[in-house]
C-alpha atoms as a PDB file:
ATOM      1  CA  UNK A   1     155.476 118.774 109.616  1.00  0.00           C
ATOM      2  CA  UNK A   2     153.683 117.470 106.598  1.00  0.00           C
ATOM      3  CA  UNK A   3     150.462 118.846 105.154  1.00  0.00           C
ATOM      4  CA  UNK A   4     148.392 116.256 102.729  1.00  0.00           C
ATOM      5  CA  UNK A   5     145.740 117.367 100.449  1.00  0.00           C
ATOM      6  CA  UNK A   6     143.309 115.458  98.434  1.00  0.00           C
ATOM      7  CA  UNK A   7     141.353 115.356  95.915  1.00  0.00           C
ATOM      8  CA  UNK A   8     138.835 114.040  93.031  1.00  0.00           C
ATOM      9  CA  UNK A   9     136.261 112.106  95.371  1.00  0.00           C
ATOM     10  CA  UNK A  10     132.485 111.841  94.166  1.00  0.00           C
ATOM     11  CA  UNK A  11     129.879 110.436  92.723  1.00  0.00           C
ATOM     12  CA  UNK A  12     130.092 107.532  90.379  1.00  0.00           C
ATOM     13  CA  UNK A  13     127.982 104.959  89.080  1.00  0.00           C
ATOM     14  CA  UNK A  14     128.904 100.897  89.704  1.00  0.00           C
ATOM     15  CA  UNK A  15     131.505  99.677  87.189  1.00  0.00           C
ATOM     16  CA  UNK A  16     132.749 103.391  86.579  1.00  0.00           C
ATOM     17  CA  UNK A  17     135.667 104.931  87.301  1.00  0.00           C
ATOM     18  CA  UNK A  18     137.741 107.471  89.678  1.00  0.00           C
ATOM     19  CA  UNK A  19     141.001 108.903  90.145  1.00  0.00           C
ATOM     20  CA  UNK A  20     142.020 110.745  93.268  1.00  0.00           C
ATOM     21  CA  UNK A  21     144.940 112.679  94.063  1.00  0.00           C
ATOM     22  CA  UNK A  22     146.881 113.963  96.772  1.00  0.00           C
ATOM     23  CA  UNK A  23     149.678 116.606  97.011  1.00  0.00           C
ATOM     24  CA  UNK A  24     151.994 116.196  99.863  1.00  0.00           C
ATOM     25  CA  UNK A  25     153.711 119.392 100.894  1.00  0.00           C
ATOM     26  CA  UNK A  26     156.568 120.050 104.131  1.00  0.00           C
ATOM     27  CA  UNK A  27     159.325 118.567 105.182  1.00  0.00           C
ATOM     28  CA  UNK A  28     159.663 115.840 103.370  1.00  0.00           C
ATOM     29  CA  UNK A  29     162.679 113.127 103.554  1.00  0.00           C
ATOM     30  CA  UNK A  30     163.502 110.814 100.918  1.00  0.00           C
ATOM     31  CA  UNK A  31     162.786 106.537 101.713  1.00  0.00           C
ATOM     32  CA  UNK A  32     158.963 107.760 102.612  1.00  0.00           C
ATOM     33  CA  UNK A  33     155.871 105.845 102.098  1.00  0.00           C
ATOM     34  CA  UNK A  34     152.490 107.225 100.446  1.00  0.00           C
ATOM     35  CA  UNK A  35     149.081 105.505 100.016  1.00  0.00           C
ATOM     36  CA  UNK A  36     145.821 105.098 100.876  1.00  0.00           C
ATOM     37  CA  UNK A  37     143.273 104.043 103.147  1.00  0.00           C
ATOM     38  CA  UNK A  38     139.397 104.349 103.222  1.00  0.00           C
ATOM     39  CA  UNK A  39     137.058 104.389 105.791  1.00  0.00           C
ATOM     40  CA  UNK A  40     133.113 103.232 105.272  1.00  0.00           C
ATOM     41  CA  UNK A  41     130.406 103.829 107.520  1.00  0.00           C
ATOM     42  CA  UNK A  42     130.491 101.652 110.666  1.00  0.00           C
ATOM     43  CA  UNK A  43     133.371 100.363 109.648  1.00  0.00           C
ATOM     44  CA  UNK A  44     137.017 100.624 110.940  1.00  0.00           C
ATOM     45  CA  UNK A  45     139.495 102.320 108.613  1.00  0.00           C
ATOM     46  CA  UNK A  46     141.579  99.947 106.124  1.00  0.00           C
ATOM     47  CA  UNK A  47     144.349  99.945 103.576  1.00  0.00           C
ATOM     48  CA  UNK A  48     143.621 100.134  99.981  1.00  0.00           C
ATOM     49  CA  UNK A  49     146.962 100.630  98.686  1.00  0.00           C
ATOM     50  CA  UNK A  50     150.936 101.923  99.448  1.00  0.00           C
ATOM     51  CA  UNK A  51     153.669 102.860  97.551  1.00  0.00           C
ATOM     52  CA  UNK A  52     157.073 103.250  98.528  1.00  0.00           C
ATOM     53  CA  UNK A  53     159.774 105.875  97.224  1.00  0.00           C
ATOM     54  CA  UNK A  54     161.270 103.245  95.371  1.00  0.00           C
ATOM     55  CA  UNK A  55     157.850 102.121  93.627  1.00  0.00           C
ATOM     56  CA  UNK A  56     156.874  99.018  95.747  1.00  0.00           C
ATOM     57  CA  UNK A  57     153.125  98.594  96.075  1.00  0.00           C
ATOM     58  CA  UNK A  58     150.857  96.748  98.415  1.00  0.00           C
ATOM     59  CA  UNK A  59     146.774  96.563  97.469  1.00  0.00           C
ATOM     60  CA  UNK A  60     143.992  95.476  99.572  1.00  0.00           C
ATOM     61  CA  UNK A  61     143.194  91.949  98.029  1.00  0.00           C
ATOM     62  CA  UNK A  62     139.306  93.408  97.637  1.00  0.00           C
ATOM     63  CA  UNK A  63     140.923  96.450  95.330  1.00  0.00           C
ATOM     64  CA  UNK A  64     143.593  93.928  93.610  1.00  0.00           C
ATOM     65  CA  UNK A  65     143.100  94.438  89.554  1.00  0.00           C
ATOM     66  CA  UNK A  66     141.162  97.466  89.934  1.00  0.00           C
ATOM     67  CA  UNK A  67     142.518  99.665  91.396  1.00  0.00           C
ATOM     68  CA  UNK A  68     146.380 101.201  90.683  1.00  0.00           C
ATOM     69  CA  UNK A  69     148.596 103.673  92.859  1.00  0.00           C
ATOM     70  CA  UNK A  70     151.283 105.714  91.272  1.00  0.00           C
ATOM     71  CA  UNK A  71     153.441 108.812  92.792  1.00  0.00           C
ATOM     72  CA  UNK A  72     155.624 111.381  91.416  1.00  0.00           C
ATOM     73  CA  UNK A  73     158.785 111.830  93.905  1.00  0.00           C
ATOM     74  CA  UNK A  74     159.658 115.242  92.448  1.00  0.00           C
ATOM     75  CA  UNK A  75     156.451 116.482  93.168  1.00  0.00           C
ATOM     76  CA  UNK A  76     155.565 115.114  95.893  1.00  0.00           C
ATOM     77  CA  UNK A  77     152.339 113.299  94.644  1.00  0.00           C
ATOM     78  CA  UNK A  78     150.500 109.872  94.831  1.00  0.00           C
ATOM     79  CA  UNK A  79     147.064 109.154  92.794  1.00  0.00           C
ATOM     80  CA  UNK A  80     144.689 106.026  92.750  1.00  0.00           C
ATOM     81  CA  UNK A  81     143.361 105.087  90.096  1.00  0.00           C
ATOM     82  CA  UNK A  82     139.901 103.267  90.282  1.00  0.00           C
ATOM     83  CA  UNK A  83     138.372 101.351  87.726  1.00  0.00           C
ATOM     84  CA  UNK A  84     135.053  98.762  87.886  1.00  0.00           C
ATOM     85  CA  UNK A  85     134.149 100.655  91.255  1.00  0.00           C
ATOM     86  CA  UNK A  86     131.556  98.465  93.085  1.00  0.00           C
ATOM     87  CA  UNK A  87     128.900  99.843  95.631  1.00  0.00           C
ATOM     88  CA  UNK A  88     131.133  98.794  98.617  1.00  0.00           C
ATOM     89  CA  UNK A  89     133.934 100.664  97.710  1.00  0.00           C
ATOM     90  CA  UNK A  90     131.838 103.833  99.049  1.00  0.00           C
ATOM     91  CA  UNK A  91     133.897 105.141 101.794  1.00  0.00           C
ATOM     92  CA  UNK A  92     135.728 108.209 102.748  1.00  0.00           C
ATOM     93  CA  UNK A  93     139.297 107.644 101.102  1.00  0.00           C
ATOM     94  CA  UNK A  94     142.296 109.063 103.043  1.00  0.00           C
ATOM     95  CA  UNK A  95     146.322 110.154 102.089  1.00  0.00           C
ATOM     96  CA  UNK A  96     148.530 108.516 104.085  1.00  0.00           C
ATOM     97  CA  UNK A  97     152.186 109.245 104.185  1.00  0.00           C
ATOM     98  CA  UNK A  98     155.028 107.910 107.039  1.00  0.00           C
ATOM     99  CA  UNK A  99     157.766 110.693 106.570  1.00  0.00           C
ATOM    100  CA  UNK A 100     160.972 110.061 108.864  1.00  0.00           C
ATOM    101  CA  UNK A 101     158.852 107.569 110.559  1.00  0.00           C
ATOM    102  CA  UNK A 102     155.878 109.660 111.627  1.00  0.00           C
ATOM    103  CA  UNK A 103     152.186 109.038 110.152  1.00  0.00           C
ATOM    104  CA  UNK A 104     150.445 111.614 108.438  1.00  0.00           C
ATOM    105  CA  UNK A 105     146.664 111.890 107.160  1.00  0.00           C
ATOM    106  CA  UNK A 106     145.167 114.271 104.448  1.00  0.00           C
ATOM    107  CA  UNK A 107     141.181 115.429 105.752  1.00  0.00           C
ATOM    108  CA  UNK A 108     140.066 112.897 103.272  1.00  0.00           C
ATOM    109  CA  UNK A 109     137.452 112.850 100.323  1.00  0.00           C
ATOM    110  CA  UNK A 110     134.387 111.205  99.595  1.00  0.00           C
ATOM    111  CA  UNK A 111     133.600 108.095  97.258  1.00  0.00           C
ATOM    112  CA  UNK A 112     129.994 106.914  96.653  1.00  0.00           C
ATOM    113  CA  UNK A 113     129.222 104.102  94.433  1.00  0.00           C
ATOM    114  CA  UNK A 114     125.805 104.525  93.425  1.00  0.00           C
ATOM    115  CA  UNK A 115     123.172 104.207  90.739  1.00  0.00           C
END
């Protein structure tokens, strides 16, 4: 079993920035995959971006040059990194790990793009 928890959602203005964070803890196995996914109103939940254990990323092409992901394997962490934020990237931003091939989701945090 995995637990995820996130963190540093909010409030930000259009063209600011965010980081968010999220500590994986349990049994975790090596070769796993961490990321991130959002979820706006209405709206079904999609990828922003991944990140394997061996540092190979995927991004949303909406996200692409904005956003980065980076993890630390010895700690068990992944964090976005969010710059020019635009009013549609409000959403509710989730973890997302596959450990030994099962899916796992933090509770998710909160990002509103607003003025």
């Amino acid at each position: 079993q995995v637990h995820l928890v996130e963190s540093g959602g909010g409030l930000v203005q259009p063209g600011g920035s965010l980081r968010l964070s999220c500590a994986a803890s349990g049994s975790i196995f090596s070769g796993n995959v961490m990321g991130w996914y959002r979820q706006a109103p209405g709206k079904q939940r999609e990828l922003v971006a991944i990140i394997t254990s061996g540092g190979g990323t995927n991004f949303a092409d909406s996200v692409k040059g904005r956003f980065t992901i980076s993890r630390d394997g010895a700690k068990n962490t992944v964090s976005l990194r969010m710059n020019s934020l635009k009013p549609e990237d409000t959403a509710v931003y989730y973890c997302h790990m596959i450990n030994s091939g099962t899916t796992y989701w933090g509770q998710g945090t909160q990002v509103t793009v607003s003025s």
